[in-house]
C-alpha atoms as a PDB file:
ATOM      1  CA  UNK A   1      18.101  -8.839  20.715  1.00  0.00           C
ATOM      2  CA  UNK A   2      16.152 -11.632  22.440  1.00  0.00           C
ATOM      3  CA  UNK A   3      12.714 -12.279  20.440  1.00  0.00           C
ATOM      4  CA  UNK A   4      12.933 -10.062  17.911  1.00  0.00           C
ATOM      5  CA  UNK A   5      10.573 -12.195  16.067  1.00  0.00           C
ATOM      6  CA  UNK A   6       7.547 -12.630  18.424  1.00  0.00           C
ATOM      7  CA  UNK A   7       3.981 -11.925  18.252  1.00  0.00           C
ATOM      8  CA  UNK A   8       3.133 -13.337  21.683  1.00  0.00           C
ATOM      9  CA  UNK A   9       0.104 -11.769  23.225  1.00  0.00           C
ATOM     10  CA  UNK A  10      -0.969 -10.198  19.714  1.00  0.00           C
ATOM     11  CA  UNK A  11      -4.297 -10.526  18.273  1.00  0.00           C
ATOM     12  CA  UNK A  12      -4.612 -10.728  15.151  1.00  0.00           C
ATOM     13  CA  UNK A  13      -7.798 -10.330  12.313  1.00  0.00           C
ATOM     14  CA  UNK A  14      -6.705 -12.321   9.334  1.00  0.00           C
ATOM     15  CA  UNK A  15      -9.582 -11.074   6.361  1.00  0.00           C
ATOM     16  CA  UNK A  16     -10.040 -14.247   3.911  1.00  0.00           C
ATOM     17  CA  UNK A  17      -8.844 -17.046   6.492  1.00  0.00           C
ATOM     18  CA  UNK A  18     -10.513 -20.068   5.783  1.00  0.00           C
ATOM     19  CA  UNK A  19      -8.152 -21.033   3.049  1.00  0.00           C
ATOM     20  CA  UNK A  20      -4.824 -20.641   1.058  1.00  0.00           C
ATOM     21  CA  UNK A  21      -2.510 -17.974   2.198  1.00  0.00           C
ATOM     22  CA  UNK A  22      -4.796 -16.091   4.526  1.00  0.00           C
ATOM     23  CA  UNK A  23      -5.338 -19.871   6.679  1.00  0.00           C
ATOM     24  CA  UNK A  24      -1.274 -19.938   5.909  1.00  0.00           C
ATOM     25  CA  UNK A  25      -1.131 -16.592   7.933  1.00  0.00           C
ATOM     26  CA  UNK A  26      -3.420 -17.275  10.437  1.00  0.00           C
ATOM     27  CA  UNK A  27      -1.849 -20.894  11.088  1.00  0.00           C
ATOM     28  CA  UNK A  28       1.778 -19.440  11.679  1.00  0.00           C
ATOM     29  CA  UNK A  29       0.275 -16.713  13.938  1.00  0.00           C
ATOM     30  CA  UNK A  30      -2.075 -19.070  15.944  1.00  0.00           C
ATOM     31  CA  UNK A  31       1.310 -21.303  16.563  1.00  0.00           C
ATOM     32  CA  UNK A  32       3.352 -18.331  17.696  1.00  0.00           C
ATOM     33  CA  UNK A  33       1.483 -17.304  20.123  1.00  0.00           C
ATOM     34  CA  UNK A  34      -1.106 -14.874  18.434  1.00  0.00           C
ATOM     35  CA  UNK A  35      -4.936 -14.932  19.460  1.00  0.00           C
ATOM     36  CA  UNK A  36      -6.468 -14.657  15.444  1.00  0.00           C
ATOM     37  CA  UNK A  37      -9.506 -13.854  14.271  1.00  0.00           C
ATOM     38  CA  UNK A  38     -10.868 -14.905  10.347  1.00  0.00           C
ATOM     39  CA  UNK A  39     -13.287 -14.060   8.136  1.00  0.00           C
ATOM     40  CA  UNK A  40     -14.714 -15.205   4.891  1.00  0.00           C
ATOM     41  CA  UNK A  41     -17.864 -14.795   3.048  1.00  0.00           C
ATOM     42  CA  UNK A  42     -18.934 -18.396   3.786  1.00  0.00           C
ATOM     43  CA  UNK A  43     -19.734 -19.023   7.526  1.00  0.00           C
ATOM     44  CA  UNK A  44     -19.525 -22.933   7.057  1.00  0.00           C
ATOM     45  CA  UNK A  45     -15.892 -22.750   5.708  1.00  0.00           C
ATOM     46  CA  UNK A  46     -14.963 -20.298   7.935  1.00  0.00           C
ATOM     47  CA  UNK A  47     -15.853 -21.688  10.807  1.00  0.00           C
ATOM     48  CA  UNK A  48     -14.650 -25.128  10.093  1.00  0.00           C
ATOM     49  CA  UNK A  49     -11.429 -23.817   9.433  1.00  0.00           C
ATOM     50  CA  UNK A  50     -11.168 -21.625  12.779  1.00  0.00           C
ATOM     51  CA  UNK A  51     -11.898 -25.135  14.597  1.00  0.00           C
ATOM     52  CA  UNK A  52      -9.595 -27.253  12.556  1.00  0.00           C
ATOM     53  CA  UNK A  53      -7.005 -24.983  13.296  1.00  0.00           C
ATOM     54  CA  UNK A  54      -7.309 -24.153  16.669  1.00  0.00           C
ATOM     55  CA  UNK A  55      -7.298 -27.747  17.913  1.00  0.00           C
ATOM     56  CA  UNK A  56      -4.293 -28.099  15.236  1.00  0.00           C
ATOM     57  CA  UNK A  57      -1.617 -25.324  16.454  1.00  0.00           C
ATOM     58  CA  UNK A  58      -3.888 -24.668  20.468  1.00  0.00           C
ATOM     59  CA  UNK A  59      -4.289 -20.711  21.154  1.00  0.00           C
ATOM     60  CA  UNK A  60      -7.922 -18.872  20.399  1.00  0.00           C
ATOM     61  CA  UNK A  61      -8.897 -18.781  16.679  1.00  0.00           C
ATOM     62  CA  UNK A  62     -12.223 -17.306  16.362  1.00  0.00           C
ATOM     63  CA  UNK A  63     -14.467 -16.908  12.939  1.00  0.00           C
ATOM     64  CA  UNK A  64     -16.143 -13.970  12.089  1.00  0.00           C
ATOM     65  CA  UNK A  65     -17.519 -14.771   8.354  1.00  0.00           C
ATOM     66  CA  UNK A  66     -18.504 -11.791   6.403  1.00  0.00           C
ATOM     67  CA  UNK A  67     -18.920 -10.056   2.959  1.00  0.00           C
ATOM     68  CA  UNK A  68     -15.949  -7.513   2.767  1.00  0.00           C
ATOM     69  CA  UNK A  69     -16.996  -5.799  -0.614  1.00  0.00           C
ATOM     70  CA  UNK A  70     -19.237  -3.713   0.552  1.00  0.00           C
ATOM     71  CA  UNK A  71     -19.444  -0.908   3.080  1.00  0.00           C
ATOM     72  CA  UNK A  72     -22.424  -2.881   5.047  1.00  0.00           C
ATOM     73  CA  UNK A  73     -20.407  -6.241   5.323  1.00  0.00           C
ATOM     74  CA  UNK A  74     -17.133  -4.451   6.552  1.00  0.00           C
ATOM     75  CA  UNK A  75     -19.240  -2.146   9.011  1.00  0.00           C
ATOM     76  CA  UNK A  76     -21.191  -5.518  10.474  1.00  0.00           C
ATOM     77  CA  UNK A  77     -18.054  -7.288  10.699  1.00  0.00           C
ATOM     78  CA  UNK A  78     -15.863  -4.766  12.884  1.00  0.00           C
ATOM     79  CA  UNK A  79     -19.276  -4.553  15.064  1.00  0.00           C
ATOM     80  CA  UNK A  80     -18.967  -7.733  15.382  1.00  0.00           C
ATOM     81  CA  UNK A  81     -15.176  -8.089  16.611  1.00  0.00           C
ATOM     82  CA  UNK A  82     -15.780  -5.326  18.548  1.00  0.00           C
ATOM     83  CA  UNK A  83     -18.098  -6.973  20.815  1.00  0.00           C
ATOM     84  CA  UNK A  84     -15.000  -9.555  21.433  1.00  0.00           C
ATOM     85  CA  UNK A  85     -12.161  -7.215  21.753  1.00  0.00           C
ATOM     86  CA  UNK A  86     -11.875  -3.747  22.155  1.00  0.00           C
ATOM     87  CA  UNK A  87      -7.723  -3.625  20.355  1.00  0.00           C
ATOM     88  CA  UNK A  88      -6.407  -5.081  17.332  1.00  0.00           C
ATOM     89  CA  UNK A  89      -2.827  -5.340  16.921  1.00  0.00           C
ATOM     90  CA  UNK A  90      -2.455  -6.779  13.233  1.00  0.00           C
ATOM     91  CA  UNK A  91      -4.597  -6.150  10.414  1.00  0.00           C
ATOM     92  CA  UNK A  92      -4.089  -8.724   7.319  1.00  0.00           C
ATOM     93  CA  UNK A  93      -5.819  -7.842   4.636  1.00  0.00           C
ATOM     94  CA  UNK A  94      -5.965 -10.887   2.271  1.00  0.00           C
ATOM     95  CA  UNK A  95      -9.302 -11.394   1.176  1.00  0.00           C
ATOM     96  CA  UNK A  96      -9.209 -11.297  -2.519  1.00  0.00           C
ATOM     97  CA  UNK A  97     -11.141 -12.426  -5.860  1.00  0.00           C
ATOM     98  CA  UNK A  98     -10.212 -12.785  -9.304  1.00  0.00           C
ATOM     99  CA  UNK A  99     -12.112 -13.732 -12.801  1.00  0.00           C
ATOM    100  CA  UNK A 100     -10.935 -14.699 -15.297  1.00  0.00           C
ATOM    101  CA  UNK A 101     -11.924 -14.247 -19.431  1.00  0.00           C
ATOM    102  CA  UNK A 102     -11.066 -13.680 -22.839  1.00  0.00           C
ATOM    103  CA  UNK A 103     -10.155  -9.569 -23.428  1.00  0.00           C
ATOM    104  CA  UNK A 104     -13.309  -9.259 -25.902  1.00  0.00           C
ATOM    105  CA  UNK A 105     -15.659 -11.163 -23.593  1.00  0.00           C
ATOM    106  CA  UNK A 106     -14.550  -9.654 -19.932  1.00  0.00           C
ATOM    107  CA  UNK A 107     -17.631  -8.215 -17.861  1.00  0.00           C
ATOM    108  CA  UNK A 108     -17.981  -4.995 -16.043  1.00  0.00           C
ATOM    109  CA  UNK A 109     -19.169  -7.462 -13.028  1.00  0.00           C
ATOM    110  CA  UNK A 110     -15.715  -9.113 -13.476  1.00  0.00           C
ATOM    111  CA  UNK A 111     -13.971  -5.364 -13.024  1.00  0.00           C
ATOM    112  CA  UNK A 112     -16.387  -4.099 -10.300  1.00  0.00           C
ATOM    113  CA  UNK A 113     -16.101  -7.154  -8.180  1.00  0.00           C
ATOM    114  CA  UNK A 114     -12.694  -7.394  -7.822  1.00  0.00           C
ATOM    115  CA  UNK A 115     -11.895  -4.247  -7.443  1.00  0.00           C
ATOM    116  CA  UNK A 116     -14.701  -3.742  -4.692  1.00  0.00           C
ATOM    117  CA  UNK A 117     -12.806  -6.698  -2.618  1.00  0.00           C
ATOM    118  CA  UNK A 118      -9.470  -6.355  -3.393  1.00  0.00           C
ATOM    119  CA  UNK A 119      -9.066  -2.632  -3.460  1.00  0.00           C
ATOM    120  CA  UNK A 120     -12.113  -0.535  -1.796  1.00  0.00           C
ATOM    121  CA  UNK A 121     -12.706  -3.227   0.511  1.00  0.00           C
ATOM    122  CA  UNK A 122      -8.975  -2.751   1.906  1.00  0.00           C
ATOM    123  CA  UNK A 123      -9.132   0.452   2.212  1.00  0.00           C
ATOM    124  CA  UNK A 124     -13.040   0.552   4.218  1.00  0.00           C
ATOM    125  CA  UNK A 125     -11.970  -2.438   6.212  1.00  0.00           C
ATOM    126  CA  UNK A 126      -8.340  -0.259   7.469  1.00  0.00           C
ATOM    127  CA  UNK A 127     -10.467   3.056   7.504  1.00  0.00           C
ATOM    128  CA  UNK A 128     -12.983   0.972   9.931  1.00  0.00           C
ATOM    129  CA  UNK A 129     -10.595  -0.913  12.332  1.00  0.00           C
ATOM    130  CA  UNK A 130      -8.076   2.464  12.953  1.00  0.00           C
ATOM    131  CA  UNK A 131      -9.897   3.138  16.476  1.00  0.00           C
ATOM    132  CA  UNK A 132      -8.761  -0.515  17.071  1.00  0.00           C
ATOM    133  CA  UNK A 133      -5.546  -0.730  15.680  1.00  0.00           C
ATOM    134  CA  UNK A 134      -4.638   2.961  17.586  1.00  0.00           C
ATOM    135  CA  UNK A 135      -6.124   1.685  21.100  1.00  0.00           C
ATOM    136  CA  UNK A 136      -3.104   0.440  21.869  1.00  0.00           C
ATOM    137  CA  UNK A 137      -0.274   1.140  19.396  1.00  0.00           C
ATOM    138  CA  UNK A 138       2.709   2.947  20.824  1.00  0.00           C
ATOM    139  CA  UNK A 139       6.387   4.191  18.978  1.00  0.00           C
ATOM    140  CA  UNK A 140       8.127   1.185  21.070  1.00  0.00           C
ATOM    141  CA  UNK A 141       5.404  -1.283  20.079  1.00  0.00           C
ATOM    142  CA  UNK A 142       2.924  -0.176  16.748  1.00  0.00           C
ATOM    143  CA  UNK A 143       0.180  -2.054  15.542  1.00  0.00           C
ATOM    144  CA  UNK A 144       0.534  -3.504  12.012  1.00  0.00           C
ATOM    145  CA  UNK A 145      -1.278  -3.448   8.494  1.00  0.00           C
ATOM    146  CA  UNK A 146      -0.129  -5.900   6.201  1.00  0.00           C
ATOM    147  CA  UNK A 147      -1.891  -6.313   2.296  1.00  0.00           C
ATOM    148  CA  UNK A 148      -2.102  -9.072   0.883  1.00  0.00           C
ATOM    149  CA  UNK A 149      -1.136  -8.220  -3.104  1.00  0.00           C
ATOM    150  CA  UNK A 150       0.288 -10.276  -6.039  1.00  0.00           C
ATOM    151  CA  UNK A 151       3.214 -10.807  -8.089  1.00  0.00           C
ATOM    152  CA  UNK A 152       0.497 -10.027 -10.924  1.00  0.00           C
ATOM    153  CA  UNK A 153       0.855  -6.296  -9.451  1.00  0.00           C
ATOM    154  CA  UNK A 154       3.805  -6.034 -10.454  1.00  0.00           C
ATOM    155  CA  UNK A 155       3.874  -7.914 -13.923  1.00  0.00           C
ATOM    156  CA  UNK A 156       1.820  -8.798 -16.400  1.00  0.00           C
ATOM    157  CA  UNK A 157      -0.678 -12.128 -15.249  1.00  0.00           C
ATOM    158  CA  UNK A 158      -0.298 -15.201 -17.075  1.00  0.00           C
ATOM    159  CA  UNK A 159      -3.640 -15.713 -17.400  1.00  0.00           C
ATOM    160  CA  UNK A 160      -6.857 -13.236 -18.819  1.00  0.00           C
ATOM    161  CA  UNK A 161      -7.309 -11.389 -15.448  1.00  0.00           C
ATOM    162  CA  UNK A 162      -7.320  -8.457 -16.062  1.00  0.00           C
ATOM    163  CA  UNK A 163      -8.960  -6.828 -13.694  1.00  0.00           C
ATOM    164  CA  UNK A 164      -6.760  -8.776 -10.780  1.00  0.00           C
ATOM    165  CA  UNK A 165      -3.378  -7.083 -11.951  1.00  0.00           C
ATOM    166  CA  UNK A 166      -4.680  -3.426 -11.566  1.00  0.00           C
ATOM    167  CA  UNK A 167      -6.261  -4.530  -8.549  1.00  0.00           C
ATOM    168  CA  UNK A 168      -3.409  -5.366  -6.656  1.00  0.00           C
ATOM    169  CA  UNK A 169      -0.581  -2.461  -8.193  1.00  0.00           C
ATOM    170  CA  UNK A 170      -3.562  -0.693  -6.536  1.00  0.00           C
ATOM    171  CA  UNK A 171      -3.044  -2.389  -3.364  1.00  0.00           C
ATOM    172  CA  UNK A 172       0.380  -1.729  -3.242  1.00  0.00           C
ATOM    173  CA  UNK A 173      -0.068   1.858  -3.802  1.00  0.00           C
ATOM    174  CA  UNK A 174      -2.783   2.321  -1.487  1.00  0.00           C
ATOM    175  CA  UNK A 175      -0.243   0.451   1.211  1.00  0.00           C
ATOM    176  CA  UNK A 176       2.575   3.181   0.479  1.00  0.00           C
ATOM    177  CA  UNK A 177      -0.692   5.992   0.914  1.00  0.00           C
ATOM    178  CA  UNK A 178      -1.696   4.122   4.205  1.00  0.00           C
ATOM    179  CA  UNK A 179       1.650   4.284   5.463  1.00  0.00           C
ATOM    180  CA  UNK A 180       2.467   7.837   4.421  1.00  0.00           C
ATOM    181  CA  UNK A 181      -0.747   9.080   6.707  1.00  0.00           C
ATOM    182  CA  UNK A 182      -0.393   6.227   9.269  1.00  0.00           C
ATOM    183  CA  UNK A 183       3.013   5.590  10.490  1.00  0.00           C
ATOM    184  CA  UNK A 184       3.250   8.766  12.918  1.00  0.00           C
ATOM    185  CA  UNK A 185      -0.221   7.108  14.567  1.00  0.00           C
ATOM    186  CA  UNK A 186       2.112   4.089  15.153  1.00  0.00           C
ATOM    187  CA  UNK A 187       0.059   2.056  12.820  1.00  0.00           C
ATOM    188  CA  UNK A 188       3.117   0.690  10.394  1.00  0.00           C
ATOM    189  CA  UNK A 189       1.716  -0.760   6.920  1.00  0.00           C
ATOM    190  CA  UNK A 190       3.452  -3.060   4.300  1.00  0.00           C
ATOM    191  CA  UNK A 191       2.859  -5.149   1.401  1.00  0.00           C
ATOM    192  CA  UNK A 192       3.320  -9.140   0.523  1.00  0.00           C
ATOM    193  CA  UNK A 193       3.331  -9.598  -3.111  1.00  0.00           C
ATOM    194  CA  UNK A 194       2.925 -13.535  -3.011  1.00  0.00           C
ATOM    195  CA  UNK A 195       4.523 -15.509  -6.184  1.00  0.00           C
ATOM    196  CA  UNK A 196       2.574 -19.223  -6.618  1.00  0.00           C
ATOM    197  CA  UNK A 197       1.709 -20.933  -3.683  1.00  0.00           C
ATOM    198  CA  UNK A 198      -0.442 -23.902  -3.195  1.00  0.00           C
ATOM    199  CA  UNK A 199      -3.870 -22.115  -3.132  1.00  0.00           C
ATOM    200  CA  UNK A 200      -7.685 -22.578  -4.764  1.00  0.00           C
ATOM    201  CA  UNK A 201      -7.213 -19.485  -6.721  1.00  0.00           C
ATOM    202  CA  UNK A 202      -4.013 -20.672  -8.227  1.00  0.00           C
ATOM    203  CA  UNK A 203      -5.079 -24.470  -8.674  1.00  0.00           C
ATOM    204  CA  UNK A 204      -8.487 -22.941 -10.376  1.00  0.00           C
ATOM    205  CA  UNK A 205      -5.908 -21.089 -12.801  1.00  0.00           C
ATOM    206  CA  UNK A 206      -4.214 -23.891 -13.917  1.00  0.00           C
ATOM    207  CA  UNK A 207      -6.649 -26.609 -14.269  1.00  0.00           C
ATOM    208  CA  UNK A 208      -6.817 -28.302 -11.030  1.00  0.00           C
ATOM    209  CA  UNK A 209     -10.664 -27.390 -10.126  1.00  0.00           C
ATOM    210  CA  UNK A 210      -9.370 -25.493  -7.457  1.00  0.00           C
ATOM    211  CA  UNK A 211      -8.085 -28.879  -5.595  1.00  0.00           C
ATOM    212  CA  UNK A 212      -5.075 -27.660  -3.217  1.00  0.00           C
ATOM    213  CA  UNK A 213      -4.072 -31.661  -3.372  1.00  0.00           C
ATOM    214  CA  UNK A 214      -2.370 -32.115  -7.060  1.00  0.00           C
ATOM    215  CA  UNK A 215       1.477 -32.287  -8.040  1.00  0.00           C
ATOM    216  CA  UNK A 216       2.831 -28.826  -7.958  1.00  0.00           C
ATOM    217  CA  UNK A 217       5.896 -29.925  -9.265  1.00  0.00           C
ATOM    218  CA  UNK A 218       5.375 -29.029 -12.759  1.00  0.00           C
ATOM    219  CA  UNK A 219       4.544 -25.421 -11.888  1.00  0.00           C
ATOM    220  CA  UNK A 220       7.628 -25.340  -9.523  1.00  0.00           C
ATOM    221  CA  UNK A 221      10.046 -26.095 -11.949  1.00  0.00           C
ATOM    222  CA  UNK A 222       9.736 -22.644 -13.671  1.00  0.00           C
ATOM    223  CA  UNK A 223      10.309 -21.036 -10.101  1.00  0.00           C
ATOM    224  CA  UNK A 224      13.929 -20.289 -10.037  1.00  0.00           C
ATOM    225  CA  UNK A 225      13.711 -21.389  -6.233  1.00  0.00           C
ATOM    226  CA  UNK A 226      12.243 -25.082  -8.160  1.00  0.00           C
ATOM    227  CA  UNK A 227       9.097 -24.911  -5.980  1.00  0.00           C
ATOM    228  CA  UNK A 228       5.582 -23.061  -4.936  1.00  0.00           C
ATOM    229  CA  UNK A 229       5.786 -21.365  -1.922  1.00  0.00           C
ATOM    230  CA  UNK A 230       5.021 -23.465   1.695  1.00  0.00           C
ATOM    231  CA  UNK A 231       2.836 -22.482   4.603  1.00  0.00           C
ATOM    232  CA  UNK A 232       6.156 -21.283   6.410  1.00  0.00           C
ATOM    233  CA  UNK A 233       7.691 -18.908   3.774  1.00  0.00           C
ATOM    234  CA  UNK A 234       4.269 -16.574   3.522  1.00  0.00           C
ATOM    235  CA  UNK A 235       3.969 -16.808   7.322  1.00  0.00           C
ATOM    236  CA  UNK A 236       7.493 -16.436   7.965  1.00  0.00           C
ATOM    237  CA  UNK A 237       7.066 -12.855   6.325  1.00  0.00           C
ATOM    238  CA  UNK A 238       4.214 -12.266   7.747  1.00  0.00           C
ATOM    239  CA  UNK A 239       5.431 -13.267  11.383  1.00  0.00           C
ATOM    240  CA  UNK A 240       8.727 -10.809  10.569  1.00  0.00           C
ATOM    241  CA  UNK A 241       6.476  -7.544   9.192  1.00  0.00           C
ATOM    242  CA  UNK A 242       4.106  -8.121  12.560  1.00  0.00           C
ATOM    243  CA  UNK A 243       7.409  -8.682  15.428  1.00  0.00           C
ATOM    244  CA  UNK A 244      10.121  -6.309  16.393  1.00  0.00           C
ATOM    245  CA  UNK A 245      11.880  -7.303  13.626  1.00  0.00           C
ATOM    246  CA  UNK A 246       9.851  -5.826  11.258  1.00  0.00           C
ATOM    247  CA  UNK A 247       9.232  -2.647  13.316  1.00  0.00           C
ATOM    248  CA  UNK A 248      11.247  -0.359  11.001  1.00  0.00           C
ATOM    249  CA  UNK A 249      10.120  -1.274   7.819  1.00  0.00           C
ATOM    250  CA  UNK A 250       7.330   0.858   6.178  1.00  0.00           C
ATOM    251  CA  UNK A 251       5.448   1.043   3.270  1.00  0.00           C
ATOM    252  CA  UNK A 252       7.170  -1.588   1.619  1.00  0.00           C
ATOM    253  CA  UNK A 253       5.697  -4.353  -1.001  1.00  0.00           C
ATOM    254  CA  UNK A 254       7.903  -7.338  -0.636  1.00  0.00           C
ATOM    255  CA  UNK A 255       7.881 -10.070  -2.739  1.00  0.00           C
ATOM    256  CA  UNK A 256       7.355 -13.787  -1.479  1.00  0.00           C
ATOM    257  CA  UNK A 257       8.238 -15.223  -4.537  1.00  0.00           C
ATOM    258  CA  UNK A 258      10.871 -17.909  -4.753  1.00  0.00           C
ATOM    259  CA  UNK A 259      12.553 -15.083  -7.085  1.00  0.00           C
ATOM    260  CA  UNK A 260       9.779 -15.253  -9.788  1.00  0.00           C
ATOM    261  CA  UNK A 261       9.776 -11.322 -10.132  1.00  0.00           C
ATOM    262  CA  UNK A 262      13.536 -11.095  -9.756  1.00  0.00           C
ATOM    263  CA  UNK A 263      15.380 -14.005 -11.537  1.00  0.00           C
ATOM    264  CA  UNK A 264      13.110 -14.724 -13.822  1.00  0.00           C
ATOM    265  CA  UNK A 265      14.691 -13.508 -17.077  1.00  0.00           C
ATOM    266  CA  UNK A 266      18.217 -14.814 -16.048  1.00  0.00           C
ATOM    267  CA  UNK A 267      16.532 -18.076 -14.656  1.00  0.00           C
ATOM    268  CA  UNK A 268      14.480 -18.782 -18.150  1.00  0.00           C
ATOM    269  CA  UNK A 269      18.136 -17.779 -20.262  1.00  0.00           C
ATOM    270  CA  UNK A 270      20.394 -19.685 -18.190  1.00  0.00           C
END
C-alpha cells in the first residue's frame, strides 16, 4: 500500500503546457517526480514556460511546441519526441480551443477549428504515440491516456460556444472508445471534465482579457465548493489517474468541478 500515488520515473507529454491547466498538470508531475514534456503552438511561450518551471519544481521539463490540428503538426511533433525518448508513459491530451459568437453569426472556421484540436487532434495525436505508450506498458504497470474535456461536455456552456460543448461530449466519448480497444494493450484511458479554474480561456470568457491575475472570487461564489479550482485539485486527479492508484479505473470522465455539475441545482435552491 506504500506509494500508491507515485509517478516517479514516469515521463510524461503534457499537449497544451505552456499555460492554464495543461502547465497545472505538468507542474504537479514535474514536482512528483515525472520527467514532462509540453507542447503548444507558440515556441516562445512554450519554451519559457518549460524553463520557468523546471528551475521552479527541479526534474527535466522539455518543450516541444507544435500545431496539433493537423495531421502534419502531430506527425512532426512525435518525430520530434521520438528523437528524445523512445517510451512514453502518460499521454495528456489538453490542448484545446474555443470561439465564441452569437448563434446567427457563428463561422464554419469557428466549428472546424475546434473540432480539428479538440477532437481529431486527440484522437491522431493517441493513434500516433501508441508504439510509445505500448513500449513499455505492462498489466502490473500500464501506460496512461488522460483527456482533457469540460464541464461544457456535459451541460449546456454559459457562453455562445457552441462548437466547444460538442467538442468535448466528443472527447469523452472518444475516451470510453479509446479505452474499449486499448485497455487489454495496457494502455488505460480516462477523462477530466474540469469545472472553472483560473485559466486564459476562462478569464477571456468572462471579461478579464484573458489575464489569469483578477479576483476570482465573484465567479467562485456560484461554485458550491465557493471557489475556482487550484493548481493542486486538477493535478491531484491527474497525479491519481497516472499512479497505482488510479490503475483500475477505465474509461471514466470525472469531473473536477468543485460540484458545479453535481450540486448545482440544490446549491442555487438552497
Amino acid at each position: 500500500m506504500k506509494n500508491l500515488f507515485s509517478i516517479q520515473g514516469k515521463v510524461a507529454f503534457v499537449s497544451g503546457g505552456s499555460r492554464g491547466i495543461g502547465e497545472m498538470i505538468a507542474a504537479g508531475f514535474l514536482a512528483n517526480g515525472a520527467t514532462v514534456y509540453i507542447s503548444s503552438r507558440k515556441a516562445d511561450s512554450c519554451n519559457a514556460t518549460a524553463e520557468r518551471l523546471q528551475g521552479e519544481y527541479g526534474g527535466r521539463c522539455m518543450s516541444i511546441p507544435g500545431d496539433l490540428s493537423s495531421l502534419d503538426g502531430i506527425q512532426s511533433m512525435v518525430e520530434r519526441y521520438s528523437e528524445q525518448q523512445d517510451h512514453l508513459d502518460i499521454l495528456v491530451n489538453n490542448a484545446g480551443v474555443s470561439w465564441g459568437a452569437p448563434l446567427e453569426e457563428f463561422p464554419e472556421v469557428g466549428w472546424d477549428k475546434v473540432m480539428d484540436t479538440n477532437v481529431k487532434g486527440v484522437f491522431f495525436l493517441t493513434q500516433k504515440m501508441l508504439p510509445l505508450l505500448e513500449k513499455n506498458a505492462t498489466a502490473e504497470d500500464p501506460s496512461r491516456v488522460i483527456n482533457i474535456g469540460s464541464v461544457d461536455g456535459l451541460q449546456a456552456p454559459a457562453f455562445e460556444t457552441f462548437s466547444y460543448g460538442p467538442s468535448k461530449a466528443a472527447l469523452h466519448h472518444l475516451t470510453r472508445n479509446l479505452a474499449a480497444h486499448l485497455t487489454q494493450r495496457h494502455i488505460i484511458c480516462n477523462a477530466i471534465a474540469p469545472g472553472p479554474f483560473p485559466t486564459w480561456m476562462l478569464s477571456a470568457g468572462v471579461g478579464g482579457g484573458g489575464d489569469t491575475d483578477i479576483d476570482w472570487s465573484g465567479l467562485g461564489k456560484h461554485n458550491p465548493r465557493g471557489r475556482v479550482g487550484t493548481p493542486e485539485d486538477i493535478a491531484g486527479l491527474a497525479i491519481f489517474l497516472s499512479s497505482r492508484a488510479g490503475a483500475y479505473t477505465v474509461g471514466e470522465t470525472i469531473t473536477c468541478d468543485g460540484g458545479l455539475v453535481a450540486c448545482t441545482r440544490s446549491f442555487e435552491t438552497s
